[in-house]
Protein backbone atom coordinates (compact mmCIF):
# COMPACT_ATOMS: atom_id res chain seq x y z
CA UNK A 1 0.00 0.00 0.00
CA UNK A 2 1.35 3.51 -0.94
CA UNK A 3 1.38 5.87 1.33
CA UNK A 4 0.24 9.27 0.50
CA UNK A 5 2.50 12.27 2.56
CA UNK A 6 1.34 15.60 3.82
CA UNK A 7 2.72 17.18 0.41
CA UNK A 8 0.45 15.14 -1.46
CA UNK A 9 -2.71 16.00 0.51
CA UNK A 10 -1.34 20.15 -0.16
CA UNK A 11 -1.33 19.56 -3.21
CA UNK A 12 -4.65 17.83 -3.67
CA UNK A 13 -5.95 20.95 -1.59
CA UNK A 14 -4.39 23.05 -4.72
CA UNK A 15 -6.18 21.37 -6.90
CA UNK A 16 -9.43 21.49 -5.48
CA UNK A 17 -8.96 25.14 -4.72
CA UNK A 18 -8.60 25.93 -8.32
CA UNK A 19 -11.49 27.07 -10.41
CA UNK A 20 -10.05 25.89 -13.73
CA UNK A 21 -7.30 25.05 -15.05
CA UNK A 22 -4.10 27.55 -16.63
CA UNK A 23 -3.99 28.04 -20.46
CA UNK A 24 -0.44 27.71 -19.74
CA UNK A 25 1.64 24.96 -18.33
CA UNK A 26 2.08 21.08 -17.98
CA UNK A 27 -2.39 21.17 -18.09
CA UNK A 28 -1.84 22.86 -21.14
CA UNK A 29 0.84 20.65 -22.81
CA UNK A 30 -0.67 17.33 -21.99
CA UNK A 31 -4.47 18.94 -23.59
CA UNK A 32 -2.21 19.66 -27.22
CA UNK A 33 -1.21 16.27 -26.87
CA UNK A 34 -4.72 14.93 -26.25
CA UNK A 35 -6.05 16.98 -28.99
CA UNK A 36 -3.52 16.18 -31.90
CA UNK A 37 -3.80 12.68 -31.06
CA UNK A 38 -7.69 12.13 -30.35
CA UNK A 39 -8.82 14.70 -32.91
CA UNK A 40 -5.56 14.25 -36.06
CA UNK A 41 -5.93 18.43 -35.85
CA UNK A 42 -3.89 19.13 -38.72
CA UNK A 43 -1.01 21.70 -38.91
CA UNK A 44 -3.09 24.88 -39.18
CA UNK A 45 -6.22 24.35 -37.42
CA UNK A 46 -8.79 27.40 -37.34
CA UNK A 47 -8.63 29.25 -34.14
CA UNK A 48 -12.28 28.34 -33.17
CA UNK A 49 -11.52 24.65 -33.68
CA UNK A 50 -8.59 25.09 -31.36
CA UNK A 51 -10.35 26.85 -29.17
CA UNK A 52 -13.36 24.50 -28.81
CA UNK A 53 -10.84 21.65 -28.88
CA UNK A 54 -8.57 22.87 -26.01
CA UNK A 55 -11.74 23.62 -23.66
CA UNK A 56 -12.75 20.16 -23.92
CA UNK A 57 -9.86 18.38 -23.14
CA UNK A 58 -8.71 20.79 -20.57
CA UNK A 59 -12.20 20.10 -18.64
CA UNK A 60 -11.54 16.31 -18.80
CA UNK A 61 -8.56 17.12 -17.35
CA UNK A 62 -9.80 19.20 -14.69
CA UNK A 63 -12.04 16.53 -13.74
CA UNK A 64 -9.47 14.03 -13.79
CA UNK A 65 -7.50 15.90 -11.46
CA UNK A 66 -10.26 17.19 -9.19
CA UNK A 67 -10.84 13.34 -9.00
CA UNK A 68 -7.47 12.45 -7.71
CA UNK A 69 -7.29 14.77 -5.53
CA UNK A 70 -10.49 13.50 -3.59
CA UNK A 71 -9.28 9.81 -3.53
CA UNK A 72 -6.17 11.36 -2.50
CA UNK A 73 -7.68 13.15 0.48
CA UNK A 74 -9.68 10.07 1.35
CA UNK A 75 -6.52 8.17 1.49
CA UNK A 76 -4.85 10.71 3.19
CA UNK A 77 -7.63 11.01 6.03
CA UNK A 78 -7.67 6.87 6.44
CA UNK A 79 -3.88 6.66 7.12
CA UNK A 80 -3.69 9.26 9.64
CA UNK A 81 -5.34 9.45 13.29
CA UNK A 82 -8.39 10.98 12.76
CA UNK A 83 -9.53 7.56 11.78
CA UNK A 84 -10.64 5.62 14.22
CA UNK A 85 -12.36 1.58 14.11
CA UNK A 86 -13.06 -0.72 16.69
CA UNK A 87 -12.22 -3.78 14.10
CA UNK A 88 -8.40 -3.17 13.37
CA UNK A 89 -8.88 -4.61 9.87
CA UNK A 90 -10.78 -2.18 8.82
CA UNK A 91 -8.55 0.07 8.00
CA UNK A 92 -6.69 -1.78 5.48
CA UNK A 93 -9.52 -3.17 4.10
CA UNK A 94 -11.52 -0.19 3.74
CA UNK A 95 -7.50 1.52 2.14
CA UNK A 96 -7.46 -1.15 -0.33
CA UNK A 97 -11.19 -0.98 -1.81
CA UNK A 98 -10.50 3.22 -2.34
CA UNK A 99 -7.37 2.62 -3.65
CA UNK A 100 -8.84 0.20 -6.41
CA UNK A 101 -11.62 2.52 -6.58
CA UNK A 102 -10.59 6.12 -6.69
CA UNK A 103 -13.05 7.58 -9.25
CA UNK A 104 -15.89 6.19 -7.06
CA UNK A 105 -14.68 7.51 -3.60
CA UNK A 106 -14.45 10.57 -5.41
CA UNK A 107 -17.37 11.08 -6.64
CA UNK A 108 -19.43 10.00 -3.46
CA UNK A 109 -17.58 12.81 -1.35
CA UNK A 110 -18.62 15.34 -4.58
CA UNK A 111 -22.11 13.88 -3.94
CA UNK A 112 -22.39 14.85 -0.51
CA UNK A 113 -21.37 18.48 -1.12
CA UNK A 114 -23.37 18.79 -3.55
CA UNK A 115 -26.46 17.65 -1.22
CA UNK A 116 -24.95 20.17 0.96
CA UNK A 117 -22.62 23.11 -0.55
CA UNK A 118 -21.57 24.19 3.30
CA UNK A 119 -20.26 20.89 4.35
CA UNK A 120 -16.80 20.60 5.41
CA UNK A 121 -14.40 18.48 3.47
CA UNK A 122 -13.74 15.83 5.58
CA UNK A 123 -17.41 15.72 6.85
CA UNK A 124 -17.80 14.68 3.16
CA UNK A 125 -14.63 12.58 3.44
CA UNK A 126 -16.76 10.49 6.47
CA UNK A 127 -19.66 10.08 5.07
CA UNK A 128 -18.25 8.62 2.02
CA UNK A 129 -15.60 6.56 3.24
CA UNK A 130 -18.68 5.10 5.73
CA UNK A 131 -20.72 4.37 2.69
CA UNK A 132 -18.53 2.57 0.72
CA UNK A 133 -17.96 0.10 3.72
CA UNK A 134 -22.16 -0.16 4.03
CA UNK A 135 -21.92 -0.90 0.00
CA UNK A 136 -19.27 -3.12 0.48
CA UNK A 137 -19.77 -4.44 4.03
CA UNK A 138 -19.17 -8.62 3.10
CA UNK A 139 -15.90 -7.63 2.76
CA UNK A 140 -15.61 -6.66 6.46
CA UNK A 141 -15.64 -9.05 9.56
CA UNK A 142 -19.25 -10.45 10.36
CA UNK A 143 -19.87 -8.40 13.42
CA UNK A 144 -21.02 -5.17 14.43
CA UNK A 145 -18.47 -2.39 14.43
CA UNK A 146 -18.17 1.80 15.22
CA UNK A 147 -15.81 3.86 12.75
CA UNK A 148 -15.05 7.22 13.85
CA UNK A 149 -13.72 10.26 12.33
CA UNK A 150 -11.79 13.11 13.98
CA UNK A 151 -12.88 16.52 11.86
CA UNK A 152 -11.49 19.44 12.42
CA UNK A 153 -14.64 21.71 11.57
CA UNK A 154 -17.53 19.36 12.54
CA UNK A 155 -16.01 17.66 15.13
CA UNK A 156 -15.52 13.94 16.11
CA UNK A 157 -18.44 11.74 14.62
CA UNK A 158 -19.05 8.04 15.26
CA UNK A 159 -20.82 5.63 12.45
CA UNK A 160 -22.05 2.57 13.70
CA UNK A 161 -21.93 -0.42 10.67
CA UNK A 162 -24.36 -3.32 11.32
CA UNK A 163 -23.56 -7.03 11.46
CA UNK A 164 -23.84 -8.88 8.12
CA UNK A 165 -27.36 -9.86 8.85
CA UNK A 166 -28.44 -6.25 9.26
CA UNK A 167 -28.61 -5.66 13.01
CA UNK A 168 -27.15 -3.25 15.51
CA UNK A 169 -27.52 -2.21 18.68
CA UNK A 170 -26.32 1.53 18.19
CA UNK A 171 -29.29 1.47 15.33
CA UNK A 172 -31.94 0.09 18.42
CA UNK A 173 -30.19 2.73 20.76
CA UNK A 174 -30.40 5.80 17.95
CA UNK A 175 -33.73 4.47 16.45
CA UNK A 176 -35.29 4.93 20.23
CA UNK A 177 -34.04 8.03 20.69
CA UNK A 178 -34.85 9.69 17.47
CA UNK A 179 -38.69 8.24 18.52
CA UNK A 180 -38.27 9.56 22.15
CA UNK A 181 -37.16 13.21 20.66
CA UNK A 182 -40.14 13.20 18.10
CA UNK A 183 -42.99 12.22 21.07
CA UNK A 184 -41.59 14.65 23.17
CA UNK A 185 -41.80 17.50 20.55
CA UNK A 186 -45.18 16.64 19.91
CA UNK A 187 -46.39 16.35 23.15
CA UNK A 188 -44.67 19.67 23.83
CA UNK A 189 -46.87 21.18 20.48
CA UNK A 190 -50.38 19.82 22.20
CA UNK A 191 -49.26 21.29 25.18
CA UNK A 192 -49.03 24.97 23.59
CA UNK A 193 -52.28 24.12 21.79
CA UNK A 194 -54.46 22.51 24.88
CA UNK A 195 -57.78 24.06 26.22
CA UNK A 196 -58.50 24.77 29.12
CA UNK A 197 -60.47 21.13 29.10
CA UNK A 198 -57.30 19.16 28.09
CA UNK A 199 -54.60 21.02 30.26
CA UNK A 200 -53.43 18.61 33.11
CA UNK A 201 -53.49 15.67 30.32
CA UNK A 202 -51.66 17.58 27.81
CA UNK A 203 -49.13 18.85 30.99
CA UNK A 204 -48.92 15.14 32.14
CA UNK A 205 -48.51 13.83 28.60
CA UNK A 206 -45.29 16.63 28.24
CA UNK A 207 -43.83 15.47 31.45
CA UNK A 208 -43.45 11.80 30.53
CA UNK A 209 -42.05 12.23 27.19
CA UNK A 210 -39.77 14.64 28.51
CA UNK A 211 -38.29 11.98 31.07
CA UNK A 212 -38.60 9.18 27.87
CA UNK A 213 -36.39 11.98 25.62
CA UNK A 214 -34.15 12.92 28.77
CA UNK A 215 -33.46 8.68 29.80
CA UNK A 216 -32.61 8.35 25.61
CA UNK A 217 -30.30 10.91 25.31
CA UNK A 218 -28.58 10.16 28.62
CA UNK A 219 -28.14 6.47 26.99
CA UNK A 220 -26.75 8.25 23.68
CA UNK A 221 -24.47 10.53 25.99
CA UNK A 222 -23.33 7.36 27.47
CA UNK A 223 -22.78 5.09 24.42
CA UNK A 224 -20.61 7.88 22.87
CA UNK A 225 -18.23 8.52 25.87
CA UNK A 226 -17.53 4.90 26.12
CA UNK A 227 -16.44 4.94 22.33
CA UNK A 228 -14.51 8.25 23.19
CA UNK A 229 -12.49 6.50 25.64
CA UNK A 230 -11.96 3.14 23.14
CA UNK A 231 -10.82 6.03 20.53
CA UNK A 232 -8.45 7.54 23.30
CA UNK A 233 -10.36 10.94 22.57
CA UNK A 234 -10.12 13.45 24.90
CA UNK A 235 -13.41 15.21 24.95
């Protein structure tokens, strides 16, 4: 496995940070090439087929390199500390399918900014690399495990990947408390709504789901310190 240094993730960052690419230069060079072998442009083209020509090839470029330098980030992000898994082969497992599919990491991290424009890189960078296990998961160890990612903007966020069969705990755990949140926001809704006829049920009704919502997130609270120690995170 290759190992991709700090200066490569710099200048993946370059890349990305560039609008388009220079009429001048090595992009430049390798889109003449391109052209005068894909398209036989003779020795005196018209400027307009030139033109045309060079705008083409330069975008497949760009997207070429834009591509790259995604997979290269992802790579980047796996083989440094901010990635965290409770099944030590996950890691290289997880390296090796990005690696033989750079295109596609790519273009699932370009998916989730484009669902959101304001997410943060490596927000993107998690959510992709935790898909690709989920699409690939038979490739990982039978059992239920927690990835986690260390982002600097968002963060540290833990995905939970069911068991081969489809079952998790954390999903039971999260499933319950997104239920407990939504009673207790509806309760809280007939509350503001109620009568005078329908007060002390509606004020009853409010207090219980607020304990049901307050026990669930005190059990989410929990399950995510525990993993915070595992991860040796600090806060």
């Amino acid at each position: 496995m290759t190992t991709i240094s700090s200066l490569g993730t710099v200048a993946a960052l370059l890349i990305l940070r560039r609008p388009e690419a220079n009429g001048t230069g090595g992009t430049a060079n390798a889109a003449d090439t391109i052209l005068k072998t894909a398209n036989n442009v003779s020795a005196e083209p018209s400027k307009a087929t030139l033109q045309a020509s060079a705008a083409a090839a330069n975008a497949l470029l760009d997207k070429q390199a834009r591509s790259d330098a995604l997979a290269t980030l992802a790579v980047d992000f796996l083989e440094s500390d901010k990635f965290k898994s409770s099944d030590p082969d996950v890691k290289d497992t997880l390296l090796a399918l990005v690696e033989k599919n750079r295109e596609a990491i790519a273009a699932k991290i370009e998916a989730e900014r484009e669902r959101d424009p304001m997410m943060p890189i490596e927000t993107a960078i998690a959510n992709a690399l935790t898909a690709t296990i989920r699409e690939n998961r038979k490739q990982f160890g039978e059992g239920e495990f927690v990835v986690g990612y260390d982002t600097r903007l968002d963060g540290k966020m833990l995905h939970y990947i069911a068991d081969v069969e489809g079952k998790s705990g954390a999903q039971m755990l999260a499933d319950s408390h997104e239920a407990a949140r939504i009673a207790f926001d509806e309760a809280r809704q007939a509350r503001e709504e109620a009568t005078e006829e329908n007060l002390d049920a509606t004020s009853l009704a409010l207090l219980q789901a607020q304990r049901r919502y307050d026990k669930s997130s005190i059990a989410m609270r929990e399950w995510n310190e525990v993993w915070y120690k595992i991860f040796e995170w600090k806060d």
